[in-house]
Protein backbone atom coordinates (compact mmCIF):
# COMPACT_ATOMS: atom_id res chain seq x y z
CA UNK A 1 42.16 3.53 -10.61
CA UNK A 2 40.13 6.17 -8.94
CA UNK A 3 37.89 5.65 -6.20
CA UNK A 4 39.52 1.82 -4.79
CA UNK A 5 37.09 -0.62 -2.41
CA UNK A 6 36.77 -3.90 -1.52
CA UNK A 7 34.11 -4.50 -4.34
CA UNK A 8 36.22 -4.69 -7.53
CA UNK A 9 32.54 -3.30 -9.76
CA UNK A 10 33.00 -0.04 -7.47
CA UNK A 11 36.79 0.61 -8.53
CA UNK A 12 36.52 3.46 -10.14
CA UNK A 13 34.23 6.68 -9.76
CA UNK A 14 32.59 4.64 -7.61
CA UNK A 15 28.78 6.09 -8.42
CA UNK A 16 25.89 3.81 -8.08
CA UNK A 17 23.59 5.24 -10.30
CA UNK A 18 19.69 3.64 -10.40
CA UNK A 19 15.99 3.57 -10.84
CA UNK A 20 13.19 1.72 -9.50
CA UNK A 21 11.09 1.02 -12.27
CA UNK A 22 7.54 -0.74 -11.56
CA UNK A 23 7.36 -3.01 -14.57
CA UNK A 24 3.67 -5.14 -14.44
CA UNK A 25 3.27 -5.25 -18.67
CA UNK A 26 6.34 -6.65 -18.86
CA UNK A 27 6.14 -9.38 -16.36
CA UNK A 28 2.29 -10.35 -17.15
CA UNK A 29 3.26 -10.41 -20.98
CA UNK A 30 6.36 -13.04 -19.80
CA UNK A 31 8.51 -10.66 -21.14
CA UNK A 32 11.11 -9.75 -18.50
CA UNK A 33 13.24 -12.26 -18.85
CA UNK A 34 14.47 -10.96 -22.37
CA UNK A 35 14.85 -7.46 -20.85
CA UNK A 36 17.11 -8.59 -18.41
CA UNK A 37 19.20 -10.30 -20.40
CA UNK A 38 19.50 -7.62 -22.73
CA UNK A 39 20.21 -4.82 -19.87
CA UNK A 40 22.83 -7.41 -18.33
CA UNK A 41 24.66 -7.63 -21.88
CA UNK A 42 25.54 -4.05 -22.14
CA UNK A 43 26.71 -3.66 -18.52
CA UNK A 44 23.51 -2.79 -16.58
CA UNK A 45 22.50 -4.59 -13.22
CA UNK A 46 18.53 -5.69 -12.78
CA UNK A 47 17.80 -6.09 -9.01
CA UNK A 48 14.97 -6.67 -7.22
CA UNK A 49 13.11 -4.38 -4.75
CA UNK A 50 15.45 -4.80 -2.00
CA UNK A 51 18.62 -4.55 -4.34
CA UNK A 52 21.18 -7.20 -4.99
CA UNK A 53 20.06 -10.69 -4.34
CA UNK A 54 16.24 -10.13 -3.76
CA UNK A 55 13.03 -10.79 -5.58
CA UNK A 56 11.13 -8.52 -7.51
CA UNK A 57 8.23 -8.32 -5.64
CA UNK A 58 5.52 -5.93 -6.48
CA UNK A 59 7.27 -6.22 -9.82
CA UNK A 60 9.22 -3.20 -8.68
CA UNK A 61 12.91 -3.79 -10.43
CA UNK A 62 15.98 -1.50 -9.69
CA UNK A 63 18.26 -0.65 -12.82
CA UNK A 64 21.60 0.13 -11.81
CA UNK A 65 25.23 0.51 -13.38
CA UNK A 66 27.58 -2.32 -12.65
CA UNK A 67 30.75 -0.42 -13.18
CA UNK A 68 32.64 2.71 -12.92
CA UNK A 69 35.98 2.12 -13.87
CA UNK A 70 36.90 4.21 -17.55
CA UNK A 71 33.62 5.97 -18.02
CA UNK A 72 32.80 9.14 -16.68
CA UNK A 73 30.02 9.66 -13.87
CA UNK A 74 28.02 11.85 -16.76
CA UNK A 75 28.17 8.95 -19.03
CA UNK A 76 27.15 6.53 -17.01
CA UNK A 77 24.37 8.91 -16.25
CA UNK A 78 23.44 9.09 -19.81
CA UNK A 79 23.50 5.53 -20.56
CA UNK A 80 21.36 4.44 -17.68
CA UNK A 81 18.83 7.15 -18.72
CA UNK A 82 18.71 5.95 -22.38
CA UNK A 83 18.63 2.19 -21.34
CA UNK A 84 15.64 3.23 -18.80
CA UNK A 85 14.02 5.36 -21.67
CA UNK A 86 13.93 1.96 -23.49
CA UNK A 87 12.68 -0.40 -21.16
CA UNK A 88 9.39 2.48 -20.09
CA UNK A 89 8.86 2.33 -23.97
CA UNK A 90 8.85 -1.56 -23.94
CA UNK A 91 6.60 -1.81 -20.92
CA UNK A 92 4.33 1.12 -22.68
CA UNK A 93 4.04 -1.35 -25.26
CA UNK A 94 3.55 -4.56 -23.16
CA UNK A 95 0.70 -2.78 -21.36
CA UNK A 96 -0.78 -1.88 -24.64
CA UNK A 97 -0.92 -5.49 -26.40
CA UNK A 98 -2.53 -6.77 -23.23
CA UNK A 99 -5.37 -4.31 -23.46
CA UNK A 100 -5.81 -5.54 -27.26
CA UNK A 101 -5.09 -8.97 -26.97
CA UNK A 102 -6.17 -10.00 -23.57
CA UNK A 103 -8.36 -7.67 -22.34
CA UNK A 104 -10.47 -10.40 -20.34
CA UNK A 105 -7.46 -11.60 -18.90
CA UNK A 106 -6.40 -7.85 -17.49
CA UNK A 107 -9.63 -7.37 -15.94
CA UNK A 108 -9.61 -10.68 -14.04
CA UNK A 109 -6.51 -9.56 -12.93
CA UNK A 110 -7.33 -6.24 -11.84
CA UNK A 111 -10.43 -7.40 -10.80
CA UNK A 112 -9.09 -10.33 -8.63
CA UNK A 113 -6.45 -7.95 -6.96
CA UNK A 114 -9.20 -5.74 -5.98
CA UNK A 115 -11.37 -8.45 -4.38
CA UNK A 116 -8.65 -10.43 -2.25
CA UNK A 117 -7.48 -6.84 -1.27
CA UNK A 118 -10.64 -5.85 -0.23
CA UNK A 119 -11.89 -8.97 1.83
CA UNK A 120 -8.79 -11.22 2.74
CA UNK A 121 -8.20 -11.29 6.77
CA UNK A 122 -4.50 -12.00 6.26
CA UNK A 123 -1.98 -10.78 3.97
CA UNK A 124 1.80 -12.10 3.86
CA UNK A 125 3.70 -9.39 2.92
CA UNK A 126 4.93 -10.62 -0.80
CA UNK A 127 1.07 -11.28 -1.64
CA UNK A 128 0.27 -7.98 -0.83
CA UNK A 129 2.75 -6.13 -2.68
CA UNK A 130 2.01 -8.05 -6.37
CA UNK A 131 -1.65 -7.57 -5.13
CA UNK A 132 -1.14 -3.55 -4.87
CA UNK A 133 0.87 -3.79 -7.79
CA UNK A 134 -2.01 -4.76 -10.09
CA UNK A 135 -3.67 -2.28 -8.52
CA UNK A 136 -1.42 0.18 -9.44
CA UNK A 137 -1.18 -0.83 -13.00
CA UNK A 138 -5.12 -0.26 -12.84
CA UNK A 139 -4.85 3.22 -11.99
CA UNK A 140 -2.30 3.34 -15.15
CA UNK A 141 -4.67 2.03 -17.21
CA UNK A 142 -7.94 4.09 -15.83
CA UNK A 143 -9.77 1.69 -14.23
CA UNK A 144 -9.66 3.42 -10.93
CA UNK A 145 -9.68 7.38 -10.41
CA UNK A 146 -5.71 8.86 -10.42
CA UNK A 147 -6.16 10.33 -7.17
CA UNK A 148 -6.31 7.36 -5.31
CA UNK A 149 -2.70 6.24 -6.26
CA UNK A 150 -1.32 7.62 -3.39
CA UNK A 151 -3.41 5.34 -1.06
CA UNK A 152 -1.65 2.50 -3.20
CA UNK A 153 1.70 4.28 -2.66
CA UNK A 154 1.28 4.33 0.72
CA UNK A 155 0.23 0.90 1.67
CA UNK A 156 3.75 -0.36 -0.46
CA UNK A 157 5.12 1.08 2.43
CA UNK A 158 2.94 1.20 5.25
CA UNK A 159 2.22 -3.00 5.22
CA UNK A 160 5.88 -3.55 5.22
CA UNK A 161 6.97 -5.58 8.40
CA UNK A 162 9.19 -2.94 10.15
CA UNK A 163 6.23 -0.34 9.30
CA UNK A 164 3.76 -3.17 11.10
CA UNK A 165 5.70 -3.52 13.99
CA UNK A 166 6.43 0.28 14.88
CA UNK A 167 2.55 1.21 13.86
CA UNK A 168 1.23 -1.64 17.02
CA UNK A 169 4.39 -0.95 19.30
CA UNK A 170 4.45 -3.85 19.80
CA UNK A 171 6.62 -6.83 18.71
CA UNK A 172 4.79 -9.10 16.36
CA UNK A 173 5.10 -12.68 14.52
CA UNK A 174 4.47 -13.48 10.93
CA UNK A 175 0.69 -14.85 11.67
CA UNK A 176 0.04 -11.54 13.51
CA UNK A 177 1.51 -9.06 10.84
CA UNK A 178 -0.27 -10.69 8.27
CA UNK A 179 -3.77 -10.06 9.52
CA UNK A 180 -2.57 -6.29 10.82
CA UNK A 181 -1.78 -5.88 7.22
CA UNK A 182 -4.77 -7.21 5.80
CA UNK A 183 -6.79 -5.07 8.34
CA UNK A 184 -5.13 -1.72 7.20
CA UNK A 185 -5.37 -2.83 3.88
CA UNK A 186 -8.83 -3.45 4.29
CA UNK A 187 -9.70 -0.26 5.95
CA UNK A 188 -8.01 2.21 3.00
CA UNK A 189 -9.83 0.15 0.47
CA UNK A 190 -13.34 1.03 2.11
CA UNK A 191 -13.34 4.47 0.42
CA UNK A 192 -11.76 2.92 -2.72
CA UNK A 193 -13.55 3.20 -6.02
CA UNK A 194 -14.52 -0.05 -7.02
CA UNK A 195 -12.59 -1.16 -10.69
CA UNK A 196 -13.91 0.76 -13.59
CA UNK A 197 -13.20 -1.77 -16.64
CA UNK A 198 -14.92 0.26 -19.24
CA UNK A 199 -12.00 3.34 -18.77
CA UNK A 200 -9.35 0.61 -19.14
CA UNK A 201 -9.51 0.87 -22.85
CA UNK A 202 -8.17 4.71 -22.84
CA UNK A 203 -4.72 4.93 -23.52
CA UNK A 204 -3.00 6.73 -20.37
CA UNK A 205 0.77 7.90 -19.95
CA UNK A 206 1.95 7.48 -16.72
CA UNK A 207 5.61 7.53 -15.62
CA UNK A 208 6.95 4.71 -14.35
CA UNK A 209 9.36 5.85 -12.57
CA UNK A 210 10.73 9.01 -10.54
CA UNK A 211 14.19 8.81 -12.99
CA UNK A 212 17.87 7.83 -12.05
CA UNK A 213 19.26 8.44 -8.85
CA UNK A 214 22.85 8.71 -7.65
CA UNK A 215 24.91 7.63 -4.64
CA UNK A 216 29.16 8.15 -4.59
């Protein structure tokens, strides 16, 4: 049996391969729900941000393998990569049709993210991260310049609540970290281009993700 645990999924080689795949065309276009049921049919796990049990928020969604027992840790590798190959394609394509079909509808979106990110005084912590995620999908799609997707990178982790609490030293409630977090979020976005909709139209190529990782 190989590798034996508590967990019977892990029996086996017991490798957790995965990727964290930030999917926005997908879940705009009302699309998602078909690629998880498609990933789940051939053995494949779709978890949200915080793994197993959690919401996508941000519309960040892990991939994972939900067995080891019979395959080998290279072809579990493989699969996962082929399945994740797929589903970049299929957001690729998502984000595409929205520019040609609802191009007005983008914008607002974009454009909305950009205002309530720029002048909201509090921020829970799921609002901000789908808020930062259309953001995101703006750089993507040229709206705003490339090099300012590391700001966006590092607020996803910087307005988390642990990251709140050590940045004041101090401990704080909900109320509190929401309006610390809309204060940070407020100051990185002073020096942020404002939304370029006329570069939206330019196809760009992006990853989407940083590729599988593994943990034995």
């Amino acid at each position: 049996l190989g590798y034996l645990t508590a967990c019977p999924t892990n029996v086996g080689t017991g490798m957790r391969a995965s990727a964290m795949l930030h999917l926005p065309g997908l879940v705009l276009s009302e699309l998602i729900n078909q690629v998880i049921q498609a990933v789940s049919k051939i053995g494949l796990a779709v978890r949200g941000l915080y793994g197993e049990g959690t919401e996508a928020m941000g519309n960040l969604f892990q991939i994972s393998n939900q067995t080891t027992l019979g395959e080998k840790e290279e072809d579990i590798i493989n699969r996962l990569t082929k399945v994740i190959e797929t589903i970049i394609d299929k957001e690729h394509d998502a984000r595409q049709t929205l520019l040609q079909r609802k191009p007005s509808t983008l914008c607002d979106q974009i454009g909305r993210a950009y205002g309530v990110l720029t002048y909201a005084h509090a921020m829970p912590s799921k609002e901000a991260l789908n808020l930062l995620s259309v953001i995101k999908l703006g750089i993507d799609l040229g709206a705003f310049p490339e090099h300012q997707r590391l700001q966006i990178d590092e607020l996803f982790i910087q307005t988390q609540p642990a990251h709140l609490q050590k940045s004041s030293e101090q401990k704080l409630n909900a109320e509190e970290r929401d309006y610390l977090r809309a204060q940070i979020i407020r100051d990185r976005l002073k020096i942020f281009a404002k939304p370029d909709i006329s570069k939206m139209v330019r196809e760009s190529g992006p990853s989407f993700t940083n590729g599988p990782s593994t943990n034995e």
